[in-house]
Protein backbone atom coordinates (compact mmCIF):
# COMPACT_ATOMS: atom_id res chain seq x y z
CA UNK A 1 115.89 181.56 120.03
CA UNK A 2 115.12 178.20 121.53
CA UNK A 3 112.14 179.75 123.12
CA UNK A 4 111.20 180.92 119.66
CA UNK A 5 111.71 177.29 118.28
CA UNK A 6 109.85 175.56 121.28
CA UNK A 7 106.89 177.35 120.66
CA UNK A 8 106.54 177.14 116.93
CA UNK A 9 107.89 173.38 116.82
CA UNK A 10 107.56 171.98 119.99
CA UNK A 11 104.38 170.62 119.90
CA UNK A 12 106.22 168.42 117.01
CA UNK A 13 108.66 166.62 118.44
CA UNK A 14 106.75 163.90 120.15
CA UNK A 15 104.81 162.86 117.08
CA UNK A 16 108.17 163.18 115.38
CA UNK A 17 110.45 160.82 117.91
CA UNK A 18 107.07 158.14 117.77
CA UNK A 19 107.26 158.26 113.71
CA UNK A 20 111.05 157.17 114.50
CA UNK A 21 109.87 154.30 116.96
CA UNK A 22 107.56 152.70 115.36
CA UNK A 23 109.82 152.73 112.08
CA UNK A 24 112.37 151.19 114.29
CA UNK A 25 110.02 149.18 115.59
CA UNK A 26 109.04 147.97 112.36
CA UNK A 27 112.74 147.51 110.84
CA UNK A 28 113.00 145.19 113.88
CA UNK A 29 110.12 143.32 113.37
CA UNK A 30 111.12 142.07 109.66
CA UNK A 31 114.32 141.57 110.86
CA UNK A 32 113.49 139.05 113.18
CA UNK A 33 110.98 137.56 110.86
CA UNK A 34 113.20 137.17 108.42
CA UNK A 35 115.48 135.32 111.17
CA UNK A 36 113.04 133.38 112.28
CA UNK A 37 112.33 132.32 108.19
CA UNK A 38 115.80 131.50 108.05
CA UNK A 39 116.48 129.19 111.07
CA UNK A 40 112.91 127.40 109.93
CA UNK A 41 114.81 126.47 106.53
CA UNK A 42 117.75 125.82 108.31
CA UNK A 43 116.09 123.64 110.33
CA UNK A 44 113.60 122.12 107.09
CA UNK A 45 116.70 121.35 105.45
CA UNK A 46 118.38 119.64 108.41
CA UNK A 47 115.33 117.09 108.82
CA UNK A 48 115.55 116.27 104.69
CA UNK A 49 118.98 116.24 104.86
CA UNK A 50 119.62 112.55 105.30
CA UNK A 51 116.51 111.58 102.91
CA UNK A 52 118.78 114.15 100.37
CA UNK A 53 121.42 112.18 101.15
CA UNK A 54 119.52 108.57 100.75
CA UNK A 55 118.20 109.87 97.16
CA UNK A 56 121.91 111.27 95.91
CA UNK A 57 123.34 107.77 97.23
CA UNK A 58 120.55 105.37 95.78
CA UNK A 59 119.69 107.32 92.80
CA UNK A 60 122.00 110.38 91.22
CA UNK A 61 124.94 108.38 91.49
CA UNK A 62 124.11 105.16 89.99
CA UNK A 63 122.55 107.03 87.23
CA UNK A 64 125.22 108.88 86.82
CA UNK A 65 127.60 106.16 86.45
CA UNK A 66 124.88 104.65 84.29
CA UNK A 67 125.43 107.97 82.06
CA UNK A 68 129.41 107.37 82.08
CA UNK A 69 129.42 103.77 81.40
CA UNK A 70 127.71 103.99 78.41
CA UNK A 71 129.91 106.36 76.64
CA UNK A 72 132.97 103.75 77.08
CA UNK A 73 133.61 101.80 74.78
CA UNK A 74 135.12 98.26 73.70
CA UNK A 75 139.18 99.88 73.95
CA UNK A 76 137.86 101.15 77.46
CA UNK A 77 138.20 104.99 76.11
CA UNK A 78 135.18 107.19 75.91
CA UNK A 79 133.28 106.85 72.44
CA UNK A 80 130.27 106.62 70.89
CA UNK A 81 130.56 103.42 69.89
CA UNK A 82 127.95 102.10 72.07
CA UNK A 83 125.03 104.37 70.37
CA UNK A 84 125.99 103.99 67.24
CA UNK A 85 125.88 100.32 67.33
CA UNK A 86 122.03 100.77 68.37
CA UNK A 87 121.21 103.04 65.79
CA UNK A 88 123.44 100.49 62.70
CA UNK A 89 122.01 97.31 64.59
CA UNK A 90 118.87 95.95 63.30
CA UNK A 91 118.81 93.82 66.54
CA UNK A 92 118.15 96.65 68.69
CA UNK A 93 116.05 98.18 66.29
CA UNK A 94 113.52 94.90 66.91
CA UNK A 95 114.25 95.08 70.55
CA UNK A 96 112.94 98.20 71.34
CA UNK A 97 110.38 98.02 68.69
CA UNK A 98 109.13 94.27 70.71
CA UNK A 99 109.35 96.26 73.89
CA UNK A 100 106.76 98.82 72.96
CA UNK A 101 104.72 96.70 71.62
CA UNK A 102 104.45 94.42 74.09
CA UNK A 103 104.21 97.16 76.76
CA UNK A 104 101.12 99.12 74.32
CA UNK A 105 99.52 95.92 74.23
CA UNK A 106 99.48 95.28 77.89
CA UNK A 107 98.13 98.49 78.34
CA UNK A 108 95.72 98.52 76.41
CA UNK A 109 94.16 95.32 77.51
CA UNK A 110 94.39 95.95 80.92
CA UNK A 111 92.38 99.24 80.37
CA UNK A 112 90.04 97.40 78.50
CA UNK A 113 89.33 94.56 81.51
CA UNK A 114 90.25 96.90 83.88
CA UNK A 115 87.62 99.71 82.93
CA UNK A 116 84.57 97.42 83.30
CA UNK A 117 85.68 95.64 86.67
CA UNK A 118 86.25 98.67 88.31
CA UNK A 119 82.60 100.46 87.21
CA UNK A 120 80.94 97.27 88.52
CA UNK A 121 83.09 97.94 91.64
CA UNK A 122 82.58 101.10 91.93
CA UNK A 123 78.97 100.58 91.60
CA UNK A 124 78.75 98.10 94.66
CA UNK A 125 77.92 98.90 98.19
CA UNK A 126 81.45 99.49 100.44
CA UNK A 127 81.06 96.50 101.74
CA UNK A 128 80.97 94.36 98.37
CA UNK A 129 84.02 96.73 97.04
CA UNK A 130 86.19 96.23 99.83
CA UNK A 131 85.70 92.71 99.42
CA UNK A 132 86.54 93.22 95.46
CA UNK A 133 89.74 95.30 96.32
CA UNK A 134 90.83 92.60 98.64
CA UNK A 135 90.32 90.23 95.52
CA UNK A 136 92.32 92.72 93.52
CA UNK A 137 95.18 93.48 95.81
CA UNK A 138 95.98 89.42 96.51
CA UNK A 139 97.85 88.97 94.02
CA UNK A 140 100.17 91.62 95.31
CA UNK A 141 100.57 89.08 98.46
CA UNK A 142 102.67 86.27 95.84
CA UNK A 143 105.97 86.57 94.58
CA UNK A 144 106.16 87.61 90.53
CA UNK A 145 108.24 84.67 89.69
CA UNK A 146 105.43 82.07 91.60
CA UNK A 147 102.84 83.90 89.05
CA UNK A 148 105.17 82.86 86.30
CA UNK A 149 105.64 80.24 86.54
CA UNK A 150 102.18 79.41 87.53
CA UNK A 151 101.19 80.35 84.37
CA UNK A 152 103.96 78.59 82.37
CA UNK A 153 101.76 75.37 84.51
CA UNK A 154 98.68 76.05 83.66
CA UNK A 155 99.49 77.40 79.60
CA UNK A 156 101.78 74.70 78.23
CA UNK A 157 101.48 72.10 75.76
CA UNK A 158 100.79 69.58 78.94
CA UNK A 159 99.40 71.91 81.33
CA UNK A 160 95.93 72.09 82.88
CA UNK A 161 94.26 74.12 80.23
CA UNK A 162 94.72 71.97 77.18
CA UNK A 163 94.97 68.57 79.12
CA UNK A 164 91.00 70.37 79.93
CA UNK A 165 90.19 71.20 76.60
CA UNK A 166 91.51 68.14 75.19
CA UNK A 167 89.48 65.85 77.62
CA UNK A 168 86.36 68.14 76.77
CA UNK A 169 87.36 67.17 72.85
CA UNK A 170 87.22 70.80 72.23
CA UNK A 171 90.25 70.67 70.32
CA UNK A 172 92.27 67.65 68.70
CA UNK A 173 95.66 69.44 69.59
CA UNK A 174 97.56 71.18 72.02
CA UNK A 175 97.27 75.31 71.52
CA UNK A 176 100.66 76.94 71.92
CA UNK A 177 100.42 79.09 74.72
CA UNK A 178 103.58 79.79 76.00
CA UNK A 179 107.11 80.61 74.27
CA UNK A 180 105.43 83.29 72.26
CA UNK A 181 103.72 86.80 72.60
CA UNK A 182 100.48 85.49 73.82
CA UNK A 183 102.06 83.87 76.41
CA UNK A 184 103.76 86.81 77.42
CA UNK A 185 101.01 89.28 77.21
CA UNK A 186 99.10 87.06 79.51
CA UNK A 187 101.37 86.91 81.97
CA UNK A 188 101.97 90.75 82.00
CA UNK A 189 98.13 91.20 81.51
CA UNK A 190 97.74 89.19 84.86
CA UNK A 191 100.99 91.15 86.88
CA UNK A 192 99.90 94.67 85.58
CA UNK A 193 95.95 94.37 85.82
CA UNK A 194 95.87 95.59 89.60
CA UNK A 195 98.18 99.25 88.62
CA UNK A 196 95.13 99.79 85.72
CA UNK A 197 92.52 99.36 88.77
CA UNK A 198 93.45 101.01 91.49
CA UNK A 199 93.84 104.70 89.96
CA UNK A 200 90.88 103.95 88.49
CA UNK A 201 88.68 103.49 91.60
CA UNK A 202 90.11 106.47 93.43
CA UNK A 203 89.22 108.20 90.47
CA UNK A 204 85.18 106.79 90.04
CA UNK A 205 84.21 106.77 93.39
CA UNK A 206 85.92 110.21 94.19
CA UNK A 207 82.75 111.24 90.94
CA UNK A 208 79.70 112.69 92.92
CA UNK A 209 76.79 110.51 91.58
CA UNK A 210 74.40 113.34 91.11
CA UNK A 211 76.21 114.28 88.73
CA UNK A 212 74.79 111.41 86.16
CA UNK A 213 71.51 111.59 88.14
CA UNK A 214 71.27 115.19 86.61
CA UNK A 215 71.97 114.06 83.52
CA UNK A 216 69.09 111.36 83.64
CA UNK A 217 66.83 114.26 85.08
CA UNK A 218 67.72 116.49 82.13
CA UNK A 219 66.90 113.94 79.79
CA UNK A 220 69.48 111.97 79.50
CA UNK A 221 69.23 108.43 78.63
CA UNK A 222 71.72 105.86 80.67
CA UNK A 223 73.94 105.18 78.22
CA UNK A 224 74.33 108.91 77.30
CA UNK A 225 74.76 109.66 80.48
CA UNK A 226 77.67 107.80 80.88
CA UNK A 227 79.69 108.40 77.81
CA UNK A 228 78.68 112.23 78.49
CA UNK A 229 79.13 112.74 81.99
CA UNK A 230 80.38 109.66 84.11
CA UNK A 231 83.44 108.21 81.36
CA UNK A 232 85.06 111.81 80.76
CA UNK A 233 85.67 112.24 84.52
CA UNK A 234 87.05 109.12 84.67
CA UNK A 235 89.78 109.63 81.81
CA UNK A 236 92.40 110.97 84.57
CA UNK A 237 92.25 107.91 86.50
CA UNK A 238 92.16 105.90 83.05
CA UNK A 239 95.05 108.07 81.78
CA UNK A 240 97.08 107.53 84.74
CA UNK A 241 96.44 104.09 84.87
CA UNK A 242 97.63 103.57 81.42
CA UNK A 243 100.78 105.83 82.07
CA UNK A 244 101.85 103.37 85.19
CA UNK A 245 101.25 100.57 83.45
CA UNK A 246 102.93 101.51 80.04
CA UNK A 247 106.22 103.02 82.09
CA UNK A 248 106.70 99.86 84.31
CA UNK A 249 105.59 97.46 81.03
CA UNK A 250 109.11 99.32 79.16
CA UNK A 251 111.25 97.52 82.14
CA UNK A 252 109.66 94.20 82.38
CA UNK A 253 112.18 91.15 82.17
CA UNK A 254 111.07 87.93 84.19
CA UNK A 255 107.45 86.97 82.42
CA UNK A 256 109.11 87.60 79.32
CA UNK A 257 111.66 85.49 79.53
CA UNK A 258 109.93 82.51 81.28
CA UNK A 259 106.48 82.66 79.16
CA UNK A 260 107.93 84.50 76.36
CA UNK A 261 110.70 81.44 76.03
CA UNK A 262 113.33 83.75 74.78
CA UNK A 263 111.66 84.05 71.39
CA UNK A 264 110.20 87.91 72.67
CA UNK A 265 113.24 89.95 73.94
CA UNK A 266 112.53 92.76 75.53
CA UNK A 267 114.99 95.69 76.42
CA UNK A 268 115.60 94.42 79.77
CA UNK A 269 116.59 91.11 78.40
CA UNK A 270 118.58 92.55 76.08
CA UNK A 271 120.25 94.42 78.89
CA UNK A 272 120.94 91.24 80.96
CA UNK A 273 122.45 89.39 78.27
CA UNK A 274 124.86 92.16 77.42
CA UNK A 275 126.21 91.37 80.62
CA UNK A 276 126.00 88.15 81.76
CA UNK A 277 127.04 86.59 78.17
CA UNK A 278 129.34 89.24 76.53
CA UNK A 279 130.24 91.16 79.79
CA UNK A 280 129.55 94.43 77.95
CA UNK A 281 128.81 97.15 81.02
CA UNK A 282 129.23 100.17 77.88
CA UNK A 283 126.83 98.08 75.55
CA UNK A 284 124.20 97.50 78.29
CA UNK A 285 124.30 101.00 80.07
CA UNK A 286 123.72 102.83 76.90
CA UNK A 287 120.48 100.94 76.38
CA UNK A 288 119.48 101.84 79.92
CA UNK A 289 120.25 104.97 79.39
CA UNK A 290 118.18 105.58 76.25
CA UNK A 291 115.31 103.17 78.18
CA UNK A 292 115.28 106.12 80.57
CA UNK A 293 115.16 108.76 78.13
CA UNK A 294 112.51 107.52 76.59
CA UNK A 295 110.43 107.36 79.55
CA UNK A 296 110.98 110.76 81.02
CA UNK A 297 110.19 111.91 77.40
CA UNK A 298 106.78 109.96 77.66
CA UNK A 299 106.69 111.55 81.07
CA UNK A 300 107.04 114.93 79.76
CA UNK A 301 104.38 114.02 77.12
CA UNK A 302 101.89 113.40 79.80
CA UNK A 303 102.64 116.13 81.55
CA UNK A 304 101.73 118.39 78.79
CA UNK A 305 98.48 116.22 77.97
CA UNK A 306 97.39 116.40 81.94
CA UNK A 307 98.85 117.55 84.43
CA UNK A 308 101.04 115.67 86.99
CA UNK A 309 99.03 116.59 89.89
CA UNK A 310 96.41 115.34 88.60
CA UNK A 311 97.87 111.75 87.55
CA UNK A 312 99.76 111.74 90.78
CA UNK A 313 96.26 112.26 92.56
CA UNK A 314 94.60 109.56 91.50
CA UNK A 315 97.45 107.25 91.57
């Protein structure tokens, strides 16, 4: 009988016991890849661990107690009394109604300075540009109060601009500067110009320039060939530009207060006096909190106009 089986199925059983190593060989070989995957995560996680931690100590938890803050109330019990007062309050109502507009109109002159200034730069040799960019970056090198104030110097009623234009007879009076909205957007203007122009140069000269010289060679006259090929590859690094500018605008609180006088209250002014003046923690962390709402939703907007990578590469 075993003869029998030996020579009908002998010639079987080696290819049958090496089908049954190599699927044990196999079986081991995901099993210690998937080990191997493991102990990398293990060890991925271990070397973010203490940046997790960093984040979760300097960031969750604040906000969170931002979050619980502003649901208690005058009685120290947890209420609404805190958002209802915004939405009742025509104070708050002008605040945050001030605070865009301010932050809009900062934005939008910046991109409209900033858009030229950074074509001509972009235009220039690498030698001339870098010389530009260090002109640009500078004012990153002086303390936002000192630029202020510097302009609360130069822009009041005795300061060096109208003591000019007075000696020049250009006008009879002093202009009022300062202590109003022009005051303030100039400041801002000055602060937030640089954040317009530098995701706007990584953007331009990152745009091959055979691109418009195709254009021209099509047919294509200069100006054309701009607003046709050159300004819509720009409009990520205009659009994220505008977004940085616009986000950290919503927050601003020192050049309003100094240039602005306290005639243009902002939300972060607003937020400051809620504490220092009526010691109201609930009050002022439910207007934080709907301050950050309302920039993660214009986050969110973005994100669905163009795409975060995309901002996030040219800033």
């Amino acid at each position: 009988m075993v003869k029998r089986f030996l020579s009908a199925y002998g010639w079987r059983i080696p290819f049958l016991w090496r089908n049954k190593m190599s699927t044990f060989d196999r079986h081991l070989n995901e099993h210690s890849l998937r080990k191997l995957d493991r102990n990398e995560r293990y060890k991925l996680f271990g070397l973010t661990l203490p940046y997790l931690l960093m984040v979760l100590a300097l960031t969750i938890i604040p906000i969170g107690w931002l979050f619980y803050m502003s649901f208690i109330g005058r009685d120290e019990t947890l209420s609404l009394e805190n958002y209802t007062r915004m939405l009742d309050s025509k104070a708050y109502i002008r605040i945050f109604i001030t605070t865009f507009k301010i932050s809009l109109l900062t934005t939008l002159i910046c991109g409209l300075i900033g858009y030229p200034l950074t074509y001509f730069m972009s235009q220039l040799p690498k030698k001339w540009a870098a010389i530009c960019m260090i002109g640009v970056l500078i004012p990153f090198w002086t303390s936002l109060l000192v630029r202020t104030y510097a302009w609360l110097v130069l822009l009041q009623k005795k300061g060096l601009v109208n003591s000019f234009l007075v000696d020049l007879e250009l006008i009879s009076e002093p202009i009022k500067f300062v202590h109003n909205t022009s005051g303030t957007l100039i400041g801002m203007v000055h602060i937030m110009l640089p954040y317009m122009i530098l995701p706007l140069y990584a953007n331009m000269v990152a745009i091959d320039k055979y691109c418009v010289r195709a254009a021209a060679s099509l047919g294509a006259k200069p100006t054309k060939a701009f607003w046709t090929v050159f300004f819509p590859l720009c409009l990520p690094g205009l659009f994220a530009g505008s977004l940085i500018v616009f986000v950290l605008c919503l927050g601003f609180y020192v050049t309003p207060a100094v240039l602005g006088g306290g005639r243009v209250i902002m939300a972060a002014m607003k937020i400051s006096s809620n504490i220092e003046l009526y010691f109201s923690w609930g009050a002022a962390s439910a207007l934080g909190v709907v301050l950050l709402v309302v920039t993660l939703g214009i986050l969110f907007i973005a994100s669905k106009l163009v795409p975060l990578d995309k901002i996030s590469a040219q800033s």
